[in-house]
Protein backbone atom coordinates (compact mmCIF):
# COMPACT_ATOMS: atom_id res chain seq x y z
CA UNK A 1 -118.38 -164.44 -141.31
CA UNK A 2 -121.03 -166.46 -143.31
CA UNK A 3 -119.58 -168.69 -146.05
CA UNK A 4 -121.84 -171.20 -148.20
CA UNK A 5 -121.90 -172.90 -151.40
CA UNK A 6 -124.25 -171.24 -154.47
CA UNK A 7 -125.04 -174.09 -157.24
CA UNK A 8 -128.15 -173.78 -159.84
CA UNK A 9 -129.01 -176.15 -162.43
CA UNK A 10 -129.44 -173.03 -164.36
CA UNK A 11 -125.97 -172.72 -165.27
CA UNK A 12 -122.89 -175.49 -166.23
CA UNK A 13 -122.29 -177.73 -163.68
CA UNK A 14 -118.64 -177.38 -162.54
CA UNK A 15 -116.26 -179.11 -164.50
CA UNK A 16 -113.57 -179.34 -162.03
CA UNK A 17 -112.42 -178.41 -158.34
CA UNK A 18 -114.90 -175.55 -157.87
CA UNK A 19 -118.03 -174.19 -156.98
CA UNK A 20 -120.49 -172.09 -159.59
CA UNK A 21 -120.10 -169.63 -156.82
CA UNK A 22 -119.21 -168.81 -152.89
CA UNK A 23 -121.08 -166.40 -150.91
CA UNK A 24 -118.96 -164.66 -148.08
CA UNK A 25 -121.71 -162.49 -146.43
CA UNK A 26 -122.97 -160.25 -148.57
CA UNK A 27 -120.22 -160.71 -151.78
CA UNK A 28 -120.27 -163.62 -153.95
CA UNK A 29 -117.94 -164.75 -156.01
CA UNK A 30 -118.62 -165.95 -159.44
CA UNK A 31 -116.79 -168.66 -161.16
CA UNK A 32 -115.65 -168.12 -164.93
CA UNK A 33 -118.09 -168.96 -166.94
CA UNK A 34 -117.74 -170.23 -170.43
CA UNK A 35 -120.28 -170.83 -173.19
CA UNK A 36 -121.27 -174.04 -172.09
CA UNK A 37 -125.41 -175.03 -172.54
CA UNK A 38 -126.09 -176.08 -169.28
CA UNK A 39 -128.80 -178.88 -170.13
CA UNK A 40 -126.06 -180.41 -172.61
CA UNK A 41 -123.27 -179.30 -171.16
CA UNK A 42 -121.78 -178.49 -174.81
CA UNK A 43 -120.02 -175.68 -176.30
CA UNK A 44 -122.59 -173.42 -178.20
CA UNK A 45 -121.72 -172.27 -181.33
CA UNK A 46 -119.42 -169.47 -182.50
CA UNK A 47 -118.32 -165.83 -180.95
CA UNK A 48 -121.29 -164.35 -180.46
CA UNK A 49 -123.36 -166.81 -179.04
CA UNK A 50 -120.92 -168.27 -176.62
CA UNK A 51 -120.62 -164.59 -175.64
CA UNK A 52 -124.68 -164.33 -174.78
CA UNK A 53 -124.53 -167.47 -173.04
CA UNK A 54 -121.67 -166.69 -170.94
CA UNK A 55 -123.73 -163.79 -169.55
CA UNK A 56 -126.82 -166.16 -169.57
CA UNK A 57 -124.73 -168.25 -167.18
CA UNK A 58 -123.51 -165.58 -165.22
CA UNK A 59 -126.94 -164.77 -164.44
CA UNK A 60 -128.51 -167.93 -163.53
CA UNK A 61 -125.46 -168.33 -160.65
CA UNK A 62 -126.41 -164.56 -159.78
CA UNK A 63 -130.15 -165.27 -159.60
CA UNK A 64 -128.96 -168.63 -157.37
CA UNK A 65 -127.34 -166.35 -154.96
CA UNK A 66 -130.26 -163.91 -154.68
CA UNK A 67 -129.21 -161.03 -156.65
CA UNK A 68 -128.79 -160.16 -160.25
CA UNK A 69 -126.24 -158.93 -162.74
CA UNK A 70 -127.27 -155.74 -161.55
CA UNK A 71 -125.61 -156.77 -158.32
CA UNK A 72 -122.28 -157.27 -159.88
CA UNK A 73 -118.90 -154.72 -159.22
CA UNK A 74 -116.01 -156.33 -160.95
CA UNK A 75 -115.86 -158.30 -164.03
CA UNK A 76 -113.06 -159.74 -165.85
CA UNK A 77 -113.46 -161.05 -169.32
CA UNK A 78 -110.99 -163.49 -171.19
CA UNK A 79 -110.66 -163.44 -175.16
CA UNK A 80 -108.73 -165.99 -177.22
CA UNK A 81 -109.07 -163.58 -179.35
CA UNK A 82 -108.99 -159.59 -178.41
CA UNK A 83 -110.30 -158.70 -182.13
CA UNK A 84 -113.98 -160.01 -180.48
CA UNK A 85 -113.34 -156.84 -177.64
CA UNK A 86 -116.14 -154.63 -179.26
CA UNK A 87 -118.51 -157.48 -180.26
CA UNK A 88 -118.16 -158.25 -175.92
CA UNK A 89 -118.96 -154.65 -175.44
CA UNK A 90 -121.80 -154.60 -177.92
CA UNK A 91 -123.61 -157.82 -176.43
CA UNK A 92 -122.24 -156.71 -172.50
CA UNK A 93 -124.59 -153.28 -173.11
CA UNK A 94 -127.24 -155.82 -173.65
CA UNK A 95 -127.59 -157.12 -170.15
CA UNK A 96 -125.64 -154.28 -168.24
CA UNK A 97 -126.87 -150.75 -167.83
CA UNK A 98 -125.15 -148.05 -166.40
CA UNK A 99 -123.40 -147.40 -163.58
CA UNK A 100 -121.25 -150.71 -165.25
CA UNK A 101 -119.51 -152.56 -163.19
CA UNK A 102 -115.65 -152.26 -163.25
CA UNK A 103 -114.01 -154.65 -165.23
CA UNK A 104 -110.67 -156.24 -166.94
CA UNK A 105 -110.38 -157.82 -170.23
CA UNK A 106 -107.51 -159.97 -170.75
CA UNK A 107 -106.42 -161.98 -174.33
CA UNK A 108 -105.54 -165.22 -173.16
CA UNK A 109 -103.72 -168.49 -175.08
CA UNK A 110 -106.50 -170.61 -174.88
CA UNK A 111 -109.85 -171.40 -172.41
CA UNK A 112 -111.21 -174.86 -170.86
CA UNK A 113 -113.20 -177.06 -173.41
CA UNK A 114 -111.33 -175.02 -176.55
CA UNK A 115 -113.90 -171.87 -174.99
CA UNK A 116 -113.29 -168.96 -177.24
CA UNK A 117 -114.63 -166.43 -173.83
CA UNK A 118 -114.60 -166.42 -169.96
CA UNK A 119 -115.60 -164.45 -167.78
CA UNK A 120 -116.09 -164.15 -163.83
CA UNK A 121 -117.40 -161.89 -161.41
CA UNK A 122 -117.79 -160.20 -158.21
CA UNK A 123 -121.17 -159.26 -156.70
CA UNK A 124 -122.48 -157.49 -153.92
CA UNK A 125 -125.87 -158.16 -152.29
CA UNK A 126 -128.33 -155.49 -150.56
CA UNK A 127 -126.43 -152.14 -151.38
C-alpha cells in the first residue's frame, strides 16, 4: 500500500487537523470543501457562488492528485439549507457529465466558517 499527502495552493489551505487530500494507491480521498477563495482564504459570497467554488476547489485538489473531477465515484454534498438541492444540481451538471458519480446529499445544522455548502469526495485514478 502507497499512502501520501496531496496539498495545492490551488485550493483552501486546511483549516484544521487534515489534509486537502490522501492518496491510498490509486483512490484519493477528498476533504470537504467549502466556499472558501483560496488566495484570501474568505467566504465568497452567497448560494450560488460558494456552490461554483466548492467544485472549483474540488478540482484544484483533484488536479493536485493527478486526475480530474472526471475521476471522481462518490460525492456527498452538505446543505444548510436543502431548498438550494436543485440550484446544486443545476451548477453540479456544469462540471460533471454523465456517467455521474454516486452521491449523498445531506441538510446539515450548520458548516465550518458559517459555510452555507460542503462537499467531499472519492476518486479513482487510471480506470
Amino acid at each position: 500500500m502507497t499512502r501520501s499527502i496531496i496539498s495545492t495552493d490551488g485550493a483552501p489551505k486546511a483549516i484544521g487537523t487534515y489534509s486537502q487530500a490522501v492518496r491510498v494507491d490509486a483512490t484519493v480521498y477528498l476533504s470537504g470543501q467549502i466556499g472558501l477563495d483560496p488566495a484570501s482564504m474568505q467566504m465568497v459570497e452567497g448560494i450560488e457562488a460558494q456552490v461554483r467554488r466548492v467544485f472549483d476547489n474540488l478540482s484544484a485538489v483533484a488536479l493536485a492528485a493527478g486526475g480530474s473531477l472526471r475521476d471522481i465515484v462518490k460525492l456527498n454534498i452538505f446543505l444548510t439549507d436543502l431548498g438550494h438541492f436543485a440550484l446544486v444540481n443545476t451548477i453540479m451538471a456544469e462540471y460533471f457529465n454523465e456517467p455521474y458519480p454516486a452521491r449523498a446529499a445531506v441538510g446539515v445544522a450548520s458548516l465550518p466558517r458559517g459555510a452555507l455548502v460542503e462537499a467531499d469526495g472519492v476518486l479513482v485514478l487510471g480506470v
